[in-house]
Protein backbone atom coordinates (compact mmCIF):
# COMPACT_ATOMS: atom_id res chain seq x y z
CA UNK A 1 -29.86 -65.29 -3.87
CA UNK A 2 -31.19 -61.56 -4.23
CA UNK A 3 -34.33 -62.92 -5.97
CA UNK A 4 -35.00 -65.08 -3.34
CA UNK A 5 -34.70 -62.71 -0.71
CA UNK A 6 -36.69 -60.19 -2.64
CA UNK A 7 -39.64 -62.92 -2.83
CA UNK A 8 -39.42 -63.65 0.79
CA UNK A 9 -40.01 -59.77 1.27
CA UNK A 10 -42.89 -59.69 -1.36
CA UNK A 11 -44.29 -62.59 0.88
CA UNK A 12 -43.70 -60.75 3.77
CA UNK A 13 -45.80 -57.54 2.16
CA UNK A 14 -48.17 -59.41 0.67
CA UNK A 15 -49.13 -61.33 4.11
CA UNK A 16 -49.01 -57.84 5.94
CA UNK A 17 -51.66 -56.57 3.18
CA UNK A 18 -53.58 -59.79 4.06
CA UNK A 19 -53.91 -59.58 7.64
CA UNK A 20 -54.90 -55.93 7.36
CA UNK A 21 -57.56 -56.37 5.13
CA UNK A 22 -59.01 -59.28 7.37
CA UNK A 23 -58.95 -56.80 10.35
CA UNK A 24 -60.72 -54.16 8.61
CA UNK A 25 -63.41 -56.68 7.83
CA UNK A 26 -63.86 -57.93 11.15
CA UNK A 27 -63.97 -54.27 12.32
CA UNK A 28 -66.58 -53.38 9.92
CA UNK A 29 -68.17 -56.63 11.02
CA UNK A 30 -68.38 -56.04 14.77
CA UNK A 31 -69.23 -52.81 13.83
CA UNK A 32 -72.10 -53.66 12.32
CA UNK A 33 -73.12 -56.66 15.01
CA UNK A 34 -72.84 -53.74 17.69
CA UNK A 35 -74.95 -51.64 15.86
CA UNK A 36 -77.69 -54.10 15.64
CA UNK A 37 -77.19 -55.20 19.19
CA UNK A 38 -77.63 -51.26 19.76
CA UNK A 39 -80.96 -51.10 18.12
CA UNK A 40 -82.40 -54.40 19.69
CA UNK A 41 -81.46 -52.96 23.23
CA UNK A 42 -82.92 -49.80 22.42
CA UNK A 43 -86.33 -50.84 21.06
CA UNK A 44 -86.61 -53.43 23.91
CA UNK A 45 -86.56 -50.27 26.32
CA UNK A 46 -88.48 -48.43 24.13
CA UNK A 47 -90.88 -50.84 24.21
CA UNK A 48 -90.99 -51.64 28.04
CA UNK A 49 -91.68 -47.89 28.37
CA UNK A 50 -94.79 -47.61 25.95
CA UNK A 51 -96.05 -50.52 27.77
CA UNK A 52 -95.83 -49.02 31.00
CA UNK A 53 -97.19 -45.83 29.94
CA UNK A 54 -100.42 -47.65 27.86
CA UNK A 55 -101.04 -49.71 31.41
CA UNK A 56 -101.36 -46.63 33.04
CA UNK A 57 -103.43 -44.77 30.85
CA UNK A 58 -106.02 -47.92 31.00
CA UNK A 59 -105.61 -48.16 34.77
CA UNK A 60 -106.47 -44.39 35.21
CA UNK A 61 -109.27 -44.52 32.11
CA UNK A 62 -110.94 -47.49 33.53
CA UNK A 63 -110.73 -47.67 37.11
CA UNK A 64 -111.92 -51.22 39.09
CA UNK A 65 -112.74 -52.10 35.34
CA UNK A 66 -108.71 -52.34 34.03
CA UNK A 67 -107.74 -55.68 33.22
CA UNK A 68 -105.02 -58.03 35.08
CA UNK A 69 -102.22 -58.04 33.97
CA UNK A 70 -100.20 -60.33 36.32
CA UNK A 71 -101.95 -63.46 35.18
CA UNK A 72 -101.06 -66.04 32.92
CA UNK A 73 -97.88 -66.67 31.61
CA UNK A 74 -96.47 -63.78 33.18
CA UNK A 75 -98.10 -64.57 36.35
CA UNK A 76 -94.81 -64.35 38.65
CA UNK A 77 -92.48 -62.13 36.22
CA UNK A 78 -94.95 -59.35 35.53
CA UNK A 79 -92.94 -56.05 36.01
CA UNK A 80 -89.98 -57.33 35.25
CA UNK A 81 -87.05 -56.43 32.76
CA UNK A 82 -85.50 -58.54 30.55
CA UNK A 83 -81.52 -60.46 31.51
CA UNK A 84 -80.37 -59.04 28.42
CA UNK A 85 -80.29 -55.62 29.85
CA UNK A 86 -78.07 -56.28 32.60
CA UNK A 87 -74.75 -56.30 30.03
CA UNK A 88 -75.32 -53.37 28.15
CA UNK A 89 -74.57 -52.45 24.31
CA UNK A 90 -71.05 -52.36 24.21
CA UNK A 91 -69.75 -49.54 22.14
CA UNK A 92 -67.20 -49.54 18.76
CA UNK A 93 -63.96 -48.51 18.52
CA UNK A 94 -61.76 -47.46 21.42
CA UNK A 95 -63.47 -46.69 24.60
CA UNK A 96 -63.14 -43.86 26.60
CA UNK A 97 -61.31 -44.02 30.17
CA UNK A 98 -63.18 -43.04 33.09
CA UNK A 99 -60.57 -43.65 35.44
CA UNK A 100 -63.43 -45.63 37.85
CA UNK A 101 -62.07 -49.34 39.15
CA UNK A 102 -64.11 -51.77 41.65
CA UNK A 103 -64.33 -50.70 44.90
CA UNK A 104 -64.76 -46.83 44.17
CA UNK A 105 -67.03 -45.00 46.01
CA UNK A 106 -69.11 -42.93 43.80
CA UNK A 107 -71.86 -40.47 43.09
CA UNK A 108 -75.12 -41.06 40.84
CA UNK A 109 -75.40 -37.72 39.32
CA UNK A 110 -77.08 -38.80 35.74
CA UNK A 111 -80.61 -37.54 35.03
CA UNK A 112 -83.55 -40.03 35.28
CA UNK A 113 -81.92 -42.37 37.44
CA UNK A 114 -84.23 -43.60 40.38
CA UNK A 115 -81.25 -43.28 43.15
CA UNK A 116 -79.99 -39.90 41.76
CA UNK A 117 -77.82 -38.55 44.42
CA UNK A 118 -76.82 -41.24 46.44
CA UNK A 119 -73.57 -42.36 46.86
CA UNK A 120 -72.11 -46.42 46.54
CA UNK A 121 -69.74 -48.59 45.92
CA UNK A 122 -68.53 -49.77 42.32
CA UNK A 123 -69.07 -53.37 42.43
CA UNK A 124 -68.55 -54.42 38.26
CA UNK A 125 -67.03 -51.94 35.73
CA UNK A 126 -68.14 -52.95 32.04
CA UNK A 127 -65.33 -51.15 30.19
CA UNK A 128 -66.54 -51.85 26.43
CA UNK A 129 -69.91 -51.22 27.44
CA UNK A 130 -68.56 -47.44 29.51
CA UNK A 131 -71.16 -48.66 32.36
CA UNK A 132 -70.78 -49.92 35.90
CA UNK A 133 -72.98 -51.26 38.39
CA UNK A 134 -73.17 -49.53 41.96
CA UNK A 135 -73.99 -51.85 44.75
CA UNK A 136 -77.66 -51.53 46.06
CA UNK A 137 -77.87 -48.94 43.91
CA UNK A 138 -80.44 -48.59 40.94
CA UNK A 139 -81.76 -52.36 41.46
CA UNK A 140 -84.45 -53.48 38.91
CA UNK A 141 -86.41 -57.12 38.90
CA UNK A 142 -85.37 -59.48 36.54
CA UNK A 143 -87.38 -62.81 35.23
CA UNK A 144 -84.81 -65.57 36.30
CA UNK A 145 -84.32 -67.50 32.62
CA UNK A 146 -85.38 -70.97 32.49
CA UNK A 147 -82.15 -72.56 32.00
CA UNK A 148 -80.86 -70.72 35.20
CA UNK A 149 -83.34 -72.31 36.99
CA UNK A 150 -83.08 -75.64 36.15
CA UNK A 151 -79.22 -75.29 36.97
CA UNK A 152 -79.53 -73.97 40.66
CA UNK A 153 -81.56 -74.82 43.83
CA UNK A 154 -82.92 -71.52 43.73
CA UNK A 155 -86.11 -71.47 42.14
CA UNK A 156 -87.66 -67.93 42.83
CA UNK A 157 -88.60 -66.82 39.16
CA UNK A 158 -87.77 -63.09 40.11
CA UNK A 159 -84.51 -61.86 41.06
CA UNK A 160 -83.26 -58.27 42.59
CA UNK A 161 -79.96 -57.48 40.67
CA UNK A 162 -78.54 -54.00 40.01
CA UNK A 163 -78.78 -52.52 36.53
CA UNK A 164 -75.81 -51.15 34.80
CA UNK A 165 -75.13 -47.60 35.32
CA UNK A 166 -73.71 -45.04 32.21
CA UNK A 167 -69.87 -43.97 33.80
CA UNK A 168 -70.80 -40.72 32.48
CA UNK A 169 -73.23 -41.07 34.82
CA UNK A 170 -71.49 -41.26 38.02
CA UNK A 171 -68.52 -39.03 39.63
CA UNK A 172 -65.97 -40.31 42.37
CA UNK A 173 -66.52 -39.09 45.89
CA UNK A 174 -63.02 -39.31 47.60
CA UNK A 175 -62.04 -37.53 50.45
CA UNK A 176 -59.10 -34.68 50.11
CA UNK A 177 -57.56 -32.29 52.91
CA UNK A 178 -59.80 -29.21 53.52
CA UNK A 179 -57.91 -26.05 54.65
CA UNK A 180 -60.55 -24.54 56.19
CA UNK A 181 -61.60 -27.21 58.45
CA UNK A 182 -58.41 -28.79 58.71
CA UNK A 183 -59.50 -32.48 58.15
CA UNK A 184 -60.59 -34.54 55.58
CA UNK A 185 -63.86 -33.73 53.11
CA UNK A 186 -65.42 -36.25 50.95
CA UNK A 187 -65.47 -34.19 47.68
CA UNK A 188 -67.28 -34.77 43.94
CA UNK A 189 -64.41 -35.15 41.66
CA UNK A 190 -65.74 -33.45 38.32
CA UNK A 191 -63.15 -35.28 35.75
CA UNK A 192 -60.27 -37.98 36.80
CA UNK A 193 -57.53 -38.51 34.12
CA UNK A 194 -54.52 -41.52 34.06
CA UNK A 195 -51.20 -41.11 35.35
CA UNK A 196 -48.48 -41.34 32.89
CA UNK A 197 -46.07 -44.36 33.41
CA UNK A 198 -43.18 -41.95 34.77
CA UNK A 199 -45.31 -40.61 37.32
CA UNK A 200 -46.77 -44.25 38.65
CA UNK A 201 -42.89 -45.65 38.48
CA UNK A 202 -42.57 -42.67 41.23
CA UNK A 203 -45.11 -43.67 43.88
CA UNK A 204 -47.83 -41.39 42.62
CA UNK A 205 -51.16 -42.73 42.08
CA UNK A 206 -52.49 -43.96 38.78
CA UNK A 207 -55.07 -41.43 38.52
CA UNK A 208 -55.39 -37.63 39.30
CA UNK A 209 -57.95 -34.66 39.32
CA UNK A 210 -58.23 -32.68 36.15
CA UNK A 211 -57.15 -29.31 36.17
CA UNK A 212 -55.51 -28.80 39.64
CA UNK A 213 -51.71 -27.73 40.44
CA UNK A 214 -49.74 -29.26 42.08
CA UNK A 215 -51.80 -32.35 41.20
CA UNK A 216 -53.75 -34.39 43.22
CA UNK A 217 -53.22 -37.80 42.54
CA UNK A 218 -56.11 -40.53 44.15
CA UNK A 219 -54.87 -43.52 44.09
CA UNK A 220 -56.94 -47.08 42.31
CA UNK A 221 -58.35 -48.92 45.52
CA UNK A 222 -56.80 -52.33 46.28
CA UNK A 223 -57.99 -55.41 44.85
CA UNK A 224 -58.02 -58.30 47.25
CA UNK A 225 -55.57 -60.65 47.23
CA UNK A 226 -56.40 -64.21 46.54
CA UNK A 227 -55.03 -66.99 48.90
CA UNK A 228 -53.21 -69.15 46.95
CA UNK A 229 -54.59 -73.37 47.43
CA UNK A 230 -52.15 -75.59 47.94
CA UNK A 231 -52.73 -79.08 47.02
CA UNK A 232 -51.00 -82.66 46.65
CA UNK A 233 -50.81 -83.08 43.48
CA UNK A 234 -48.79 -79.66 43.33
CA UNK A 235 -45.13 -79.51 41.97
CA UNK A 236 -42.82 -77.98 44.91
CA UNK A 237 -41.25 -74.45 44.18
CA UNK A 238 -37.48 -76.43 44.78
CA UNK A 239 -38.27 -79.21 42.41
CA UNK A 240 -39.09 -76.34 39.75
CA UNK A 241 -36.44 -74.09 40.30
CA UNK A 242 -33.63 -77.10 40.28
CA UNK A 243 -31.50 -76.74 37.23
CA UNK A 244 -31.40 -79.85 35.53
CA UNK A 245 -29.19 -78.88 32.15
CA UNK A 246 -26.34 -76.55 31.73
CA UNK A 247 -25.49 -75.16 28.23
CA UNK A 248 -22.24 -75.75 26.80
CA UNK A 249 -20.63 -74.12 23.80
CA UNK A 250 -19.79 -78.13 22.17
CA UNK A 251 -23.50 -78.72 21.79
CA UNK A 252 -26.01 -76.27 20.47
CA UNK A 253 -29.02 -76.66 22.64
CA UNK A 254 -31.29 -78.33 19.98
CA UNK A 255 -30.50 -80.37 17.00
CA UNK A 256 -30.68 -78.67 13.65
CA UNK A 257 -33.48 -80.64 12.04
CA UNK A 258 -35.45 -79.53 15.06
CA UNK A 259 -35.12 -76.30 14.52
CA UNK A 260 -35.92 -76.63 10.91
CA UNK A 261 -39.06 -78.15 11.47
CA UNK A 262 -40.13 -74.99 14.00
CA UNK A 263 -39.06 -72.57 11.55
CA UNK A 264 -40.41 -74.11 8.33
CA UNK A 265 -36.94 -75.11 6.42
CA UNK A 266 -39.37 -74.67 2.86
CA UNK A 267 -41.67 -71.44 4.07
CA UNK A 268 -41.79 -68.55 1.48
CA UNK A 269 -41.46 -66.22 4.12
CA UNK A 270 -37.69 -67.33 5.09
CA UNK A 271 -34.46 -64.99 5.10
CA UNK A 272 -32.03 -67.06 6.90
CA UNK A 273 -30.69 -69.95 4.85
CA UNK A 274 -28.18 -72.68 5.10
CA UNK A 275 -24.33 -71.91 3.49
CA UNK A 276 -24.81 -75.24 1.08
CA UNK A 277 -28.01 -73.56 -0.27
CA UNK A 278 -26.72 -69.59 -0.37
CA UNK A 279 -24.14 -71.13 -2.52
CA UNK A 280 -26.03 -73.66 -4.70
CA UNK A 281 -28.09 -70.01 -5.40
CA UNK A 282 -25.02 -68.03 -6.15
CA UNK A 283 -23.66 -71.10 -8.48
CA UNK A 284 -27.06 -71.24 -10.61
CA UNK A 285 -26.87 -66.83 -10.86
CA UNK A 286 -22.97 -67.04 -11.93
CA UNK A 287 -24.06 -69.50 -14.76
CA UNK A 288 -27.59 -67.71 -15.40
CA UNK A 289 -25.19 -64.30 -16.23
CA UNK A 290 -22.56 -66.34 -18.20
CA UNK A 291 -25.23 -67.90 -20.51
CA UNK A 292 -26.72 -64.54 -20.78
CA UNK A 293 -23.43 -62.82 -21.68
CA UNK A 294 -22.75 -65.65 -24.37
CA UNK A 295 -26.31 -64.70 -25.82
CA UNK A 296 -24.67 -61.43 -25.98
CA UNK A 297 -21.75 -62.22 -27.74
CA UNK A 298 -23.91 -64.01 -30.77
CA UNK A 299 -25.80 -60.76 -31.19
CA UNK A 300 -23.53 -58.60 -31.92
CA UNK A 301 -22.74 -56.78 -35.42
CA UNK A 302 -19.76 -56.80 -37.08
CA UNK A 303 -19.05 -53.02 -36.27
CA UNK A 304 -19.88 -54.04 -32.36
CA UNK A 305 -17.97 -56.75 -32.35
CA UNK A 306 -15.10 -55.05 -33.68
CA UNK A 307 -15.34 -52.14 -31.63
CA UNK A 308 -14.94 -54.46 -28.75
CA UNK A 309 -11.94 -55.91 -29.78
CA UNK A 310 -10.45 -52.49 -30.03
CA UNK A 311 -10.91 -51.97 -26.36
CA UNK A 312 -9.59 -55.51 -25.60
CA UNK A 313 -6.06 -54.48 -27.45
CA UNK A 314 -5.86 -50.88 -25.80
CA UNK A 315 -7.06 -52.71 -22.46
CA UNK A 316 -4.61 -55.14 -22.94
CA UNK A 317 -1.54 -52.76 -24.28
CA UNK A 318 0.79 -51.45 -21.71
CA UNK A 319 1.28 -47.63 -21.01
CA UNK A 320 4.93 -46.72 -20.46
CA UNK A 321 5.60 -43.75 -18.05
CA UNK A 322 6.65 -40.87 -19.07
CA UNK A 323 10.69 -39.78 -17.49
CA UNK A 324 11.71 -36.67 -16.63
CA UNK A 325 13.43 -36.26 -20.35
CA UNK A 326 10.01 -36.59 -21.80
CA UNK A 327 8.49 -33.91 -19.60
CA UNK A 328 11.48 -31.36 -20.40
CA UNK A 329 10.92 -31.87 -23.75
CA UNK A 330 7.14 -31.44 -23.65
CA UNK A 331 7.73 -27.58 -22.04
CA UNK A 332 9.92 -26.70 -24.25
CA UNK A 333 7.57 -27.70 -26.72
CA UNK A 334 4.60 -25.68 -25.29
CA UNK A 335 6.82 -22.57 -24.52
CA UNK A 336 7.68 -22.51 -28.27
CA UNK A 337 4.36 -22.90 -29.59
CA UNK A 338 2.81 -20.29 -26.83
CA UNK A 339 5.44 -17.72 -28.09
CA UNK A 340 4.11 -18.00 -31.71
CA UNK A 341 0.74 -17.30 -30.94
CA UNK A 342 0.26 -13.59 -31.16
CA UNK A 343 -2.37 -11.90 -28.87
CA UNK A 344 -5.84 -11.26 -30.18
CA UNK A 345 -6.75 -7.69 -30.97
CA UNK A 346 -8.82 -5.40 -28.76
CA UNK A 347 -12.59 -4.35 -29.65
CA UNK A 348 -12.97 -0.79 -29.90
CA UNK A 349 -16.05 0.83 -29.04
């Protein structure tokens, strides 16, 4: 039975080992997928900007003479970015935590950023990407795919969206007592970090400001709740909460075969086993050992074998105890032999 438990572990390891490796693969995979999607995105802005910058170069070079450029096939999406850019690159590995939620009210303080300074409202937060996009804020035209259009009514081929925003990018503005003045002040919060679990159990809020004691904790703003639909077809809350069967300890609450067929009665990966079979398994060891102890036996040389029937006889004989005659007689015995020994003779220097 030990051998089959040990395989069941070796299974178990083996499977572990498995799954690891297949991880690690798909890591390296994504990895690798981002990466590319990293240098696509970055060559397609890359491009958009040498474009720009050749257009107006020619426009400045040749005057009334520059060529149009809104005509033909990008007649009504000239200026325009591409969708792709509206998701981001998301990033490898574990992302870092900005503490920003929907519904903030922050600050664009990033360099290069066309609304740099102004203050919105978070309306998306793109977590693997670390981006958000600030409503009305940083807007950019977009050509309107084909398949989009042929899905909707609306049919305009350019579309105002906003573009995602780096959270490194933007700061909360949230406002906090002032002494001084004695009322509220909205105020740039520098860094925000997460709340432990102990401290949200207590009431505080699940973020607070870097560096300050006490701490100031700013709480996530409120998501809005959903009214729930109720419809016909829907099962009522009494009709699901009626108990309809009542365990009893006379009847196990599924039938064994059932629960053999759940758990896989032949896997390799089982420990628990039926009584019948843990001793069908103990059986076949007990007779495994006695055929190897016969094999044993046959292999022995004569001076083995009978050295082993001398320890059969003295195992077998029985050792009488000794009275108290026998012990009197043994001191004396000692006293008269240590009385004959004379002492040994002292080394001089």
């Amino acid at each position: 039975m030990q051998k089959v438990l040990r395989a069941a572990d070796r299974a178990k390891t083996q499977a572990k080992r498995k799954v690891l490796a297949q991880r690690q693969k798909a890591g390296r995979v994504d990895r690798a997928l981002l990466e590319q999607q990293k240098i696509v995105y970055q060559k397609e802005v890359t491009s958009d900007i040498c474009a720009a910058r050749t257009a107006r170069k020619e426009d400045w070079l040749l005057g009334s003479l520059s060529p149009r450029r809104d005509a033909g096939s990008s007649t009504d999406t000239y200026g325009t970015v591409s969708v792709r850019r509206l998701n981001g690159v998301n990033k490898p590995g574990k992302c870092r935590d900005f503490c920003i939620a929907e519904g903030d009210r922050v600050v664009l303080v990033g360099k290069g950023l066309r609304d740099q300074g102004k203050i919105g409202v978070v309306q998306s937060v793109l977590y693997k990407a670390e981006a958000c996009t600030v409503k009305g804020l940083n807007r950019v035209d977009i050509a309107t795919p084909e398949y989009i259009l042929e899905a909707e009514n609306d049919k305009r081929p350019i579309r105002t969206v906003e573009l995602p925003i780096p959270l490194s990018a933007v700061r909360l503005v949230y406002p906090i007592p002032n002494p001084e003045i004695g009322s509220l002040r909205d105020v740039i919060i520098a860094e925000l970090r997460r709340s432990s679990n102990g401290e949200r159990s207590l009431g505080f809020g699940g973020r607070y400001v870097a560096g300050t004691e006490p701490r100031i904790y700013i709480p996530f703003p409120e998501k809005p709740t959903e009214e729930d639909m109720e419809y016909e077809i829907d099962t009522l809350r009494i009709e699901v909460e009626e108990k309809t069967w009542a365990p009893t300890l006379f009847q196990p609450p599924m039938p064994p075969s059932i629960i053999d067929e759940l758990r896989n009665k032949y896997s390799i990966f089982r420990d628990r086993h039926d009584e019948d079979y843990i001793r069908k398994r103990d059986q076949l060891a007990a007779e495994l050992e006695n055929a190897r102890s016969k094999k044993e036996e046959l292999m022995l040389t004569p001076l083995e074998e009978y050295h082993r029937m001398k320890r059969l006889e003295r195992s077998r004989t029985v050792k009488t105890p000794i009275d108290n005659a026998m012990m009197v007689n043994i001191g004396e015995l000692m006293a008269r032999n240590a009385e004959g020994i004379k002492p040994r003779a002292a080394f001089s220097d």
